[in-house]
N, C-alpha and C. Protein backbone atom coordinates (compact mmCIF):
# COMPACT_ATOMS: atom_id res chain seq x y z
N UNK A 1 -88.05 231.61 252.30
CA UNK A 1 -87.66 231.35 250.93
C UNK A 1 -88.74 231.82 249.96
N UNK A 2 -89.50 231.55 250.53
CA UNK A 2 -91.03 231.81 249.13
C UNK A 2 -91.30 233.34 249.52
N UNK A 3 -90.80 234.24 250.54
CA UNK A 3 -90.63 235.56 250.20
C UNK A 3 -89.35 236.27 249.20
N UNK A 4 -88.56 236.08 249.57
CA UNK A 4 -87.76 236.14 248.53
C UNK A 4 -87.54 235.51 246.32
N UNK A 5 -88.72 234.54 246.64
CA UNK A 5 -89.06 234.19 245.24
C UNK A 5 -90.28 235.21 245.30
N UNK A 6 -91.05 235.66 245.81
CA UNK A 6 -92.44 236.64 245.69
C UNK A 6 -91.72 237.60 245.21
N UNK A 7 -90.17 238.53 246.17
CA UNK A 7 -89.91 239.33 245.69
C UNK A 7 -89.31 239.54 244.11
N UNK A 8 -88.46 238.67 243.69
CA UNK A 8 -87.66 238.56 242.89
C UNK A 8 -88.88 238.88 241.55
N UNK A 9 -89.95 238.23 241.87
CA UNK A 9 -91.00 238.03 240.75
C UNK A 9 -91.42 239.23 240.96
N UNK A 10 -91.58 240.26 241.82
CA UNK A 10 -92.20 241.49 241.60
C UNK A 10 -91.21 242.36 240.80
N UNK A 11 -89.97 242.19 241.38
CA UNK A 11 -89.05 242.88 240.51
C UNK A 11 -88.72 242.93 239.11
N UNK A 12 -88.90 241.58 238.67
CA UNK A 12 -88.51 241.14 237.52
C UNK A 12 -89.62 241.88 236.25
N UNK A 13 -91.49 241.64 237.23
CA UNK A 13 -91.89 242.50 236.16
C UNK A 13 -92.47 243.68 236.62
N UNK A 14 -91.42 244.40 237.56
CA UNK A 14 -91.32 245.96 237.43
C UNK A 14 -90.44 246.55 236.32
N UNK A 15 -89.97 245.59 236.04
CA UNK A 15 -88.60 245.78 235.12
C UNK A 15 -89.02 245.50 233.73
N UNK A 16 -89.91 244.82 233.60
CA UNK A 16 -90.48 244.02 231.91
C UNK A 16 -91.35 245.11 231.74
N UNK A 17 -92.68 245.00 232.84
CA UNK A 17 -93.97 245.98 232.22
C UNK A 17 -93.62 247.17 231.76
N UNK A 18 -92.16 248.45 232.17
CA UNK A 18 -91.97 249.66 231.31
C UNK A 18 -91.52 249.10 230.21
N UNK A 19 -90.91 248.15 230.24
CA UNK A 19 -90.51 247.79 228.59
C UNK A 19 -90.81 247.27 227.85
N UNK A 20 -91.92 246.68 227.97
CA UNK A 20 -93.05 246.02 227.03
C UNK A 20 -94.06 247.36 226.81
N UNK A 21 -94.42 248.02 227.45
CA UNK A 21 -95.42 249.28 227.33
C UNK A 21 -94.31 250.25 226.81
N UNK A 22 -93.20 250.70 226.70
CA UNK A 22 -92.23 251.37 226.23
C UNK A 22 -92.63 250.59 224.82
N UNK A 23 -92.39 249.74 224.98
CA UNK A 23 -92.13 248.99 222.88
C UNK A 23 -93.41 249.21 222.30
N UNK A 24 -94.09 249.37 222.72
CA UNK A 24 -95.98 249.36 221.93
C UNK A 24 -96.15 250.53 222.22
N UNK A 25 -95.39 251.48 223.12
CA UNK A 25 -96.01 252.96 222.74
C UNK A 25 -94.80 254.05 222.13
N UNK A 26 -93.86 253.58 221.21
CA UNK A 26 -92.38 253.49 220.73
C UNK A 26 -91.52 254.08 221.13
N UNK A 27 -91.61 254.73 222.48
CA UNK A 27 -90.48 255.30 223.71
C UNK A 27 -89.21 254.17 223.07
N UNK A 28 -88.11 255.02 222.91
CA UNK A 28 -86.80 253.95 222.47
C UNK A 28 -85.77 253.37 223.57
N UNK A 29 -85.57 252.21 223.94
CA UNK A 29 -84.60 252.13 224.80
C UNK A 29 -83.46 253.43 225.89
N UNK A 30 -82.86 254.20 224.53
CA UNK A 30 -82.57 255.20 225.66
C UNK A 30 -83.03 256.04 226.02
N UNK A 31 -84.49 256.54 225.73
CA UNK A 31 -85.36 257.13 226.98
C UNK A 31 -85.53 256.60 227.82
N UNK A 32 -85.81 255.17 227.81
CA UNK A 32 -85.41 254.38 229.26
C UNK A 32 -84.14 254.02 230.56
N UNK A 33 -83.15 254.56 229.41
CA UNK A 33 -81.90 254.17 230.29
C UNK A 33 -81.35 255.64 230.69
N UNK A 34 -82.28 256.48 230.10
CA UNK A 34 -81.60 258.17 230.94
C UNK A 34 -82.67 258.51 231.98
N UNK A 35 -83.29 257.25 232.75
CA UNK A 35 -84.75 258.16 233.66
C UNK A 35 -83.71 259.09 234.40
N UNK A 36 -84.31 260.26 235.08
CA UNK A 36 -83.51 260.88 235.54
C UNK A 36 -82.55 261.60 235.67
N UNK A 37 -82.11 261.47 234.38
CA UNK A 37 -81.53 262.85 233.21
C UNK A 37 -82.03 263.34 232.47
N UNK A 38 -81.29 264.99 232.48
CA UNK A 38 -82.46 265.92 232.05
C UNK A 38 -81.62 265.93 230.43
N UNK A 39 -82.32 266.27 228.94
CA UNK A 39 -82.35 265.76 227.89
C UNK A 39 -81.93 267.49 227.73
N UNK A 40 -80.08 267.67 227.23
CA UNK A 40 -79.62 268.98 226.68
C UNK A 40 -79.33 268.84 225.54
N UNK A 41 -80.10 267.95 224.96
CA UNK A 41 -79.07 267.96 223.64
C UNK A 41 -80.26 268.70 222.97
N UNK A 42 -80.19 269.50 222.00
CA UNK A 42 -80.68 270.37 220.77
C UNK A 42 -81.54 269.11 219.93
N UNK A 43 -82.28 269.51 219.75
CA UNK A 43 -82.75 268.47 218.17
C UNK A 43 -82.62 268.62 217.29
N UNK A 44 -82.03 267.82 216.48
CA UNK A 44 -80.85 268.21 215.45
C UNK A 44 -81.79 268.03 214.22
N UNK A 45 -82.33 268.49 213.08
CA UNK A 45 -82.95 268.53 211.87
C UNK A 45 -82.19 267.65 211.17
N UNK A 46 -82.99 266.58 210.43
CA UNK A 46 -82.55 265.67 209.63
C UNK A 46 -81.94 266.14 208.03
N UNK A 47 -81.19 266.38 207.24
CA UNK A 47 -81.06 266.82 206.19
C UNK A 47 -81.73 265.88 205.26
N UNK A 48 -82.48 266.44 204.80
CA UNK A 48 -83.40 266.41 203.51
C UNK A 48 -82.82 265.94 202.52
N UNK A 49 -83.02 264.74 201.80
CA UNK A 49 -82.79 264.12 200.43
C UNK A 49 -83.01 265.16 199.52
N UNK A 50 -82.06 265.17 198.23
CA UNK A 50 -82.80 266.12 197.41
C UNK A 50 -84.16 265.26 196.60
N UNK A 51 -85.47 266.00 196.03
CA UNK A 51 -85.78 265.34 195.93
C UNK A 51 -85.92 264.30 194.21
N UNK A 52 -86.48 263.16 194.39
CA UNK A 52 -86.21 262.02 193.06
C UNK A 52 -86.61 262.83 191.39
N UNK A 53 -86.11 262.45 190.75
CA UNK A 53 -86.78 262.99 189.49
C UNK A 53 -87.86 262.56 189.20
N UNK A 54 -89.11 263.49 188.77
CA UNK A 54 -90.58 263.24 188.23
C UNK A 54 -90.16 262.34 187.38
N UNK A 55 -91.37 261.18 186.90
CA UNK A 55 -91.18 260.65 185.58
C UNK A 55 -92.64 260.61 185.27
N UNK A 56 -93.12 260.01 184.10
CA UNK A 56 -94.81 259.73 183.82
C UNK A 56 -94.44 258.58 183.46
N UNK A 57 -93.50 257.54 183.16
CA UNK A 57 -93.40 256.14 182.36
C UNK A 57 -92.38 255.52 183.22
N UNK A 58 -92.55 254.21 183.63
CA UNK A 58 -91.87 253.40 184.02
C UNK A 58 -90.14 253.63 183.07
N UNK A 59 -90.27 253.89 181.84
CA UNK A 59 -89.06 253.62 181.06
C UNK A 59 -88.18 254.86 181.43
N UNK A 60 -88.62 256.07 181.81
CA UNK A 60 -88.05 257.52 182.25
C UNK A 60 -86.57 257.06 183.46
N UNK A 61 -87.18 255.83 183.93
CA UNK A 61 -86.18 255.37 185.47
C UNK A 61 -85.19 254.49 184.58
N UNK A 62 -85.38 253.91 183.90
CA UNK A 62 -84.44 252.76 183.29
C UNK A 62 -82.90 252.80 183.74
N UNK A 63 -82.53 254.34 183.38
CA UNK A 63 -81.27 254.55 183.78
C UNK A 63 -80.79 254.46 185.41
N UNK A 64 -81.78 254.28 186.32
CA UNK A 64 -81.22 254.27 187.33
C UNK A 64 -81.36 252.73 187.83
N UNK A 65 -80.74 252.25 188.59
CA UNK A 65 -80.65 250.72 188.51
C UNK A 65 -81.91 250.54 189.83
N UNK A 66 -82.80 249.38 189.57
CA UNK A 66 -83.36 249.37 190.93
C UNK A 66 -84.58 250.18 191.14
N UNK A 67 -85.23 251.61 190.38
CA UNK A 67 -85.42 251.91 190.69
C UNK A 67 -87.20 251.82 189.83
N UNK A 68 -88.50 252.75 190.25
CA UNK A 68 -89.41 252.41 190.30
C UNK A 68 -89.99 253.79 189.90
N UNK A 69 -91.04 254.11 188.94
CA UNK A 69 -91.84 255.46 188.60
C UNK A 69 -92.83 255.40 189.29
N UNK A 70 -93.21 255.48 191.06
CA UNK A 70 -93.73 255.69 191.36
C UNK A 70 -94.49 256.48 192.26
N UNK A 71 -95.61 256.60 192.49
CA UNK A 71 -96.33 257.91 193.50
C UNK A 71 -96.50 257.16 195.15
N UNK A 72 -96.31 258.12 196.04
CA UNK A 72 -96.28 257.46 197.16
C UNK A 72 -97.26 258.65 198.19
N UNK A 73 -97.73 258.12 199.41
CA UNK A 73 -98.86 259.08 200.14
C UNK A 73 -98.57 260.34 200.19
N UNK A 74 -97.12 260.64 200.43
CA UNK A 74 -96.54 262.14 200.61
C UNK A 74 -96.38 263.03 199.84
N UNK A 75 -96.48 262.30 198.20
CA UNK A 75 -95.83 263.47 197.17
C UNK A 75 -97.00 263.29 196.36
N UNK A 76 -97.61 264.29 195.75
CA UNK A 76 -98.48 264.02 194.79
C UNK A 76 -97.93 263.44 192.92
N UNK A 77 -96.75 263.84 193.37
CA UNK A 77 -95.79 263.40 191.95
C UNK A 77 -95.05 261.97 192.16
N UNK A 78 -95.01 261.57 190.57
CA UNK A 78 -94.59 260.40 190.52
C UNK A 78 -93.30 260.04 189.91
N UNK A 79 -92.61 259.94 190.65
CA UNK A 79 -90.37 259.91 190.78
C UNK A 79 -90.00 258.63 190.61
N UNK A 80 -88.99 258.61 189.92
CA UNK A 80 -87.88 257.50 190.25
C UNK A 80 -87.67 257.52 191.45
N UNK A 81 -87.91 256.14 192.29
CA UNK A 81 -87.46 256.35 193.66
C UNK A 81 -87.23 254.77 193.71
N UNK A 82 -85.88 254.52 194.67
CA UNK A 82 -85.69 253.40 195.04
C UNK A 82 -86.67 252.50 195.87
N UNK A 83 -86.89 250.85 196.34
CA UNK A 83 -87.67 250.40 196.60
C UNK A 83 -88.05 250.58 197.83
N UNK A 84 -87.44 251.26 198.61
CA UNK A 84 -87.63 251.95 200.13
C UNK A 84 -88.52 253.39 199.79
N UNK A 85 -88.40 253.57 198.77
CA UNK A 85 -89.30 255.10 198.74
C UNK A 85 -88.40 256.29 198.62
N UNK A 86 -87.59 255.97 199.04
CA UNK A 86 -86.02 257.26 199.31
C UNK A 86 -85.90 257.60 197.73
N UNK A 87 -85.34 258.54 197.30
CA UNK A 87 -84.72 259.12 196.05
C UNK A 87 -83.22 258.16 196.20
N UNK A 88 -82.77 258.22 194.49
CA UNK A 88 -81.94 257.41 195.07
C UNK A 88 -80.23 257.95 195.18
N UNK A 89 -79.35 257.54 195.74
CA UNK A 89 -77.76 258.38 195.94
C UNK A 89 -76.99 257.70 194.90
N UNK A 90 -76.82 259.80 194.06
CA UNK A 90 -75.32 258.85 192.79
C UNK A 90 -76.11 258.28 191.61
N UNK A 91 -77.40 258.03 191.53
CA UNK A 91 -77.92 256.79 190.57
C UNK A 91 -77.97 255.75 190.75
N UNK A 92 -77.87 255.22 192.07
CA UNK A 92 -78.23 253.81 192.91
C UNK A 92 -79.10 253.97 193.85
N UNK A 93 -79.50 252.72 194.05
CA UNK A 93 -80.36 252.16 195.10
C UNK A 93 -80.06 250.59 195.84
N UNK A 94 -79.70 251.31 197.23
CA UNK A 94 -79.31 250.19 198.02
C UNK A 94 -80.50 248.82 198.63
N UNK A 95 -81.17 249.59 198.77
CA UNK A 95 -82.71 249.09 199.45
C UNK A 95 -83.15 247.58 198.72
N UNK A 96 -83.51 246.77 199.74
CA UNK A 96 -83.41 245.41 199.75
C UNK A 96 -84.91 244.72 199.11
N UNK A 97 -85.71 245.36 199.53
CA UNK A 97 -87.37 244.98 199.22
C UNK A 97 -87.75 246.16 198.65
N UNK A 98 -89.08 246.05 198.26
CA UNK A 98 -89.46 247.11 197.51
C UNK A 98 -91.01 247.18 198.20
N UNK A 99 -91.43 248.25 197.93
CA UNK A 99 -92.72 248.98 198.73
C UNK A 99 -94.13 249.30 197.60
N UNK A 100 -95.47 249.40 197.98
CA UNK A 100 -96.04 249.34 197.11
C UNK A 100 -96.28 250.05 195.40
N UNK A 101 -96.57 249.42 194.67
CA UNK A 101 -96.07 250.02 192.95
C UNK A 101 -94.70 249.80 192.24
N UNK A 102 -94.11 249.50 193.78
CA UNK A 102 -92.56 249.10 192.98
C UNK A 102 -92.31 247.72 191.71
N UNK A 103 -91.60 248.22 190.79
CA UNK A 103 -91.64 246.85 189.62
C UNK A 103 -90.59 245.82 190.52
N UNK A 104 -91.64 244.42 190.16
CA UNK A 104 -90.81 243.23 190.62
C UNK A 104 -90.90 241.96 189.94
N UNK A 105 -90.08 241.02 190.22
CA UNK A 105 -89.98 239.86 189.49
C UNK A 105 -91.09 238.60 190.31
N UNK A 106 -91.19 239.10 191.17
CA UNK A 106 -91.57 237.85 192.78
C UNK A 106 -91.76 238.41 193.37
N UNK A 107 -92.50 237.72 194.24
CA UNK A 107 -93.46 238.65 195.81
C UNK A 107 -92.06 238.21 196.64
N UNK A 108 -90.95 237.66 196.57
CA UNK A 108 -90.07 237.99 197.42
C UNK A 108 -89.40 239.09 197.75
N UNK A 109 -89.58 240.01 196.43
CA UNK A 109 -88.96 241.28 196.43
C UNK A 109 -89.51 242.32 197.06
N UNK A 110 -90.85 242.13 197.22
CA UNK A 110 -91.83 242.82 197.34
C UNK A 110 -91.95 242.87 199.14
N UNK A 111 -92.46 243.92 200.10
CA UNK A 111 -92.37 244.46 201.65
C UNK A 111 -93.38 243.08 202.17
N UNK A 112 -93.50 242.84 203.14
CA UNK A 112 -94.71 242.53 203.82
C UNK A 112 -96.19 242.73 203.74
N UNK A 113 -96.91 242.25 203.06
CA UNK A 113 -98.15 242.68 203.35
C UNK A 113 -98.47 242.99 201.83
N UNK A 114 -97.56 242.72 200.64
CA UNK A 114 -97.64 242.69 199.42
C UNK A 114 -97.24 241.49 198.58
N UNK A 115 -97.45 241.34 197.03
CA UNK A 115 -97.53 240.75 196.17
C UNK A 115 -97.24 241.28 195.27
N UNK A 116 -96.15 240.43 194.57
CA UNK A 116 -96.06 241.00 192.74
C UNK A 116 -96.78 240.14 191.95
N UNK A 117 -97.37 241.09 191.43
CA UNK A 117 -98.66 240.85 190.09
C UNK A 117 -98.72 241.99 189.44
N UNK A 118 -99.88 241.52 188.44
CA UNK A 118 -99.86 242.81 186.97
C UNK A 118 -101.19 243.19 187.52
N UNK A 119 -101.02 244.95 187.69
CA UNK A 119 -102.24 245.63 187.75
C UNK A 119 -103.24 245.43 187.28
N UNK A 120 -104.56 245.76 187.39
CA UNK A 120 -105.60 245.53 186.61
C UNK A 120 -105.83 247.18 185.93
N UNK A 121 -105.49 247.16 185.01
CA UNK A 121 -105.50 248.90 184.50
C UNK A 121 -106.62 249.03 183.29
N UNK A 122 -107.47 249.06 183.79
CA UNK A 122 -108.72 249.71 182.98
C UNK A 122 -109.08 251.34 182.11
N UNK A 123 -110.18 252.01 182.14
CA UNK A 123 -110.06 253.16 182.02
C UNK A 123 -110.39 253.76 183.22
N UNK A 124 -110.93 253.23 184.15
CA UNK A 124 -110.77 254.02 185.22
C UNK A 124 -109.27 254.07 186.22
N UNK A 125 -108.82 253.24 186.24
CA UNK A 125 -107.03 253.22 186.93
C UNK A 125 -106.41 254.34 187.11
N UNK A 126 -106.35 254.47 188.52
CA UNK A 126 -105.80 255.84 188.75
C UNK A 126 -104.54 256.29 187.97
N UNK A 127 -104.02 257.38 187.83
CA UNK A 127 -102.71 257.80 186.49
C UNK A 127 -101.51 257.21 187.37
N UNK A 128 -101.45 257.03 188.53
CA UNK A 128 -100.35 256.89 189.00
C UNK A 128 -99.84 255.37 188.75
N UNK A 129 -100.73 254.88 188.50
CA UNK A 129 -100.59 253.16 188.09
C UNK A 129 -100.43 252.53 186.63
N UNK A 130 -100.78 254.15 185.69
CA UNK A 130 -100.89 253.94 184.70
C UNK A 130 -99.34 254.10 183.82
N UNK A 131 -98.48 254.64 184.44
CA UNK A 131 -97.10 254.57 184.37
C UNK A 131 -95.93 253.28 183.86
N UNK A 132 -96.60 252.58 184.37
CA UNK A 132 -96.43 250.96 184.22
C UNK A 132 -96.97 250.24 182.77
N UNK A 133 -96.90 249.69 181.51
CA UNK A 133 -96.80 249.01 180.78
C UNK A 133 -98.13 247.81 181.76
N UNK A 134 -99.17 247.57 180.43
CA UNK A 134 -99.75 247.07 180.94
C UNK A 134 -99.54 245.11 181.41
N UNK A 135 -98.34 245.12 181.00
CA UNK A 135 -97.97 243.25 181.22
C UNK A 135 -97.02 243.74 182.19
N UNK A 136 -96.26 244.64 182.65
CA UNK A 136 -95.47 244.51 183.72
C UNK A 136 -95.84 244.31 185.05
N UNK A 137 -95.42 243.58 186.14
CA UNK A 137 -95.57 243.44 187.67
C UNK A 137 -95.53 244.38 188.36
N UNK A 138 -95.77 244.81 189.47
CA UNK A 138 -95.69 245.60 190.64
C UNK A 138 -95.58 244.59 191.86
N UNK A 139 -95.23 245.63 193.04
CA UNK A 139 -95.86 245.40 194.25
C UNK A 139 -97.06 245.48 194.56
N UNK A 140 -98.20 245.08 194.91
CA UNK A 140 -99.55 245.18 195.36
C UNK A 140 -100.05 244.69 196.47
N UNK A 141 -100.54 245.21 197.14
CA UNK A 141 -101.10 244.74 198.33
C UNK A 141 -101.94 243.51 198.28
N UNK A 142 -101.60 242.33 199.10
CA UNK A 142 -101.96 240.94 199.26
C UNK A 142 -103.33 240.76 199.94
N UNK A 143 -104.22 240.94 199.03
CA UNK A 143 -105.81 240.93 199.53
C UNK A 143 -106.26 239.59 199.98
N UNK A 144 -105.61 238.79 199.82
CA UNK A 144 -105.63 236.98 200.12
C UNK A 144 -105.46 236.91 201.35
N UNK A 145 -104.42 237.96 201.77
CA UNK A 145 -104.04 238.08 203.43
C UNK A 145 -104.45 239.15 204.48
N UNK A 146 -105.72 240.10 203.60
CA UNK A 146 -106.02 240.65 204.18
C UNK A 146 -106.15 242.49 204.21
N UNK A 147 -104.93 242.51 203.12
CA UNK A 147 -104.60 244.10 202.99
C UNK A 147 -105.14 244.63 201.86
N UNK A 148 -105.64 245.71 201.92
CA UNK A 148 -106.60 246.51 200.73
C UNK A 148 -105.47 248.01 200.43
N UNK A 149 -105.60 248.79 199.84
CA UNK A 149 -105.26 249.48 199.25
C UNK A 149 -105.78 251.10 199.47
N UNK A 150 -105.11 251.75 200.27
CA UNK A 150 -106.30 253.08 200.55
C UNK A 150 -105.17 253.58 200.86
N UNK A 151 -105.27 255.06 199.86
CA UNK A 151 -104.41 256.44 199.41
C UNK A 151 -103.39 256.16 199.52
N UNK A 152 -102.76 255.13 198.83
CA UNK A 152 -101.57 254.90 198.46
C UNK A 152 -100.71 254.36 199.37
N UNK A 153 -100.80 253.23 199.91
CA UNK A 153 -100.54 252.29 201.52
C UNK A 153 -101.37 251.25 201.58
N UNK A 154 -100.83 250.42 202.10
CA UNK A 154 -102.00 249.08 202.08
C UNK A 154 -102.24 249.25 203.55
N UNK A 155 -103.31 248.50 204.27
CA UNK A 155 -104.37 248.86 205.44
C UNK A 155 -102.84 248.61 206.67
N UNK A 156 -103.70 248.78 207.60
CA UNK A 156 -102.93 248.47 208.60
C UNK A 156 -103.31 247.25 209.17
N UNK A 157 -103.49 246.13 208.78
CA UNK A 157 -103.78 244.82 209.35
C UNK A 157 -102.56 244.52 210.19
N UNK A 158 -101.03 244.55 209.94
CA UNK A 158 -99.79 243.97 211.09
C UNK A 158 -100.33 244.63 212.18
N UNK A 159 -100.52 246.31 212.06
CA UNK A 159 -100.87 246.45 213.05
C UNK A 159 -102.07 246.10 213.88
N UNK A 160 -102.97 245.75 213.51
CA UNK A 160 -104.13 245.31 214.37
C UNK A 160 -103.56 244.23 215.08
N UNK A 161 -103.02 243.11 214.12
CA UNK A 161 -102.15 242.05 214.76
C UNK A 161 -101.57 242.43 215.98
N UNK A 162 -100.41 242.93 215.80
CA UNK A 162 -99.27 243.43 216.73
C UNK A 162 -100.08 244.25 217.96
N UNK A 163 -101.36 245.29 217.83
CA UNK A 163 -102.36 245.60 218.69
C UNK A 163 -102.83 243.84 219.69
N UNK A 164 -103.41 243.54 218.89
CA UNK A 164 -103.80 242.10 219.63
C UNK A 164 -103.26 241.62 220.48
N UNK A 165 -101.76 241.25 219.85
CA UNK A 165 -100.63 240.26 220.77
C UNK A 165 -100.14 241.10 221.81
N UNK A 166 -100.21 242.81 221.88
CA UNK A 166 -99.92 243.31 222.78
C UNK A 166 -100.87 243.64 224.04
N UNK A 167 -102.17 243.14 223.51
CA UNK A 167 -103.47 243.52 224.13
C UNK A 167 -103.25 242.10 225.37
N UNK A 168 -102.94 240.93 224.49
CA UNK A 168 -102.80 239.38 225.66
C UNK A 168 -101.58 239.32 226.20
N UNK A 169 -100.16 240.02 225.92
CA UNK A 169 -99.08 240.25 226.41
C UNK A 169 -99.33 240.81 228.10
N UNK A 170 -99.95 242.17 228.12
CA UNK A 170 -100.41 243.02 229.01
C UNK A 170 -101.41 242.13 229.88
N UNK A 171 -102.48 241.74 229.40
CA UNK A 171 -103.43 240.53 230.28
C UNK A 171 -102.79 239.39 231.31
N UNK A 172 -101.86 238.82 230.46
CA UNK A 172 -101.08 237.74 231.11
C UNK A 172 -100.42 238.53 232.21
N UNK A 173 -99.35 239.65 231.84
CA UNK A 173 -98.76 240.00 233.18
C UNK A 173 -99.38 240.60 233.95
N UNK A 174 -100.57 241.27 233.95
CA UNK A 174 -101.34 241.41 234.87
C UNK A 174 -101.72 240.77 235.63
N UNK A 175 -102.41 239.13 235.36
CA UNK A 175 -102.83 237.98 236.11
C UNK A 175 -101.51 237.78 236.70
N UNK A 176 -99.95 237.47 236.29
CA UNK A 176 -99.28 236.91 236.86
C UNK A 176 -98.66 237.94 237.93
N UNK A 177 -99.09 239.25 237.75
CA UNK A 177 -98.90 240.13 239.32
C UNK A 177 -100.01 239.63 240.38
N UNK A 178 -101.13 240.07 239.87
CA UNK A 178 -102.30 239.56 240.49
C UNK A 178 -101.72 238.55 241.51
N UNK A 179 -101.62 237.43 241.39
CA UNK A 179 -101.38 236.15 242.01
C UNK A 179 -100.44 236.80 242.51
């Protein structure tokens, strides 16, 4: 009997450890479920958003509902873009939270790892922040919790987190092969 529970337990995390090491190194489920098939499909090119309209003033977006005059790591220009970052379809924006610089009412609106508050806009304030009316809110990165602000992205602290918990995830099932 206690061979058959030994086995069952080896199996079980032959079966977990690719898929816990699959999820932290972002292999997607069905690379896992085709081992052993060979991959004919073409890679298909994503079609390209056109892209958002430049603005220099928060008020330039007004007309589009939702949406935000801001600069993001990829574009050196600063667009109406919905709170996901996307340009937006038609003159809407579907997108549920909003991402850093985006105008908000509440840090509920605002991604993970941010806060709505009013910039601190001095004369040194980079131009891209300067777009914004100086009493209006943004998204900003939540320095209370840890996240700072560098080239337009707040740090990667989830991930160090999510590094961590995957660092004692891996430990544990190791000991529990071990044994």
């Amino acid at each position: 009997m206690f061979g058959i529970f030994e086995m069952c337990r080896k199996q079980v995390a032959a079966i977990i450890l690719p898929l816990v090491l699959a999820s932290l190194t972002g292999y997607s489920s069905e690379a896992l479920s085709t081992f052993g098939v060979s991959n004919t499909k073409a890679p298909s090119a994503a079609p390209t958003p056109p892209p958002a309209r430049p603005c220099s003033r928060q008020a330039e977006c007004a007309g589009i509902s939702s949406s935000s005059c801001v600069r993001t790591h990829y574009d050196p220009v600063t667009r109406c873009l919905c709170g996901d970052n996307q340009p937006p379809v038609n003159g809407q924006c579907d997108s549920q939270t909003k991402a850093l610089y985006h105008v908000c009412a509440n840090s509920d609106e605002c991604n993970d790892g941010l806060i709505c508050g009013t910039p601190n806009i001095t004369g040194t304030t980079p131009l891209h922040l300067r777009v914004h009316p100086p009493s209006e809110k943004i998204c900003l990165c939540d320095a209370d919790s840890g996240f700072t602000e560098k080239e337009h992205a707040c740090n990667d602290a989830d991930i160090l987190k999510t590094s961590l918990i995957a660092i004692f995830v891996v430990s544990c099932m190791r000991k529990i092969l071990a044994n």
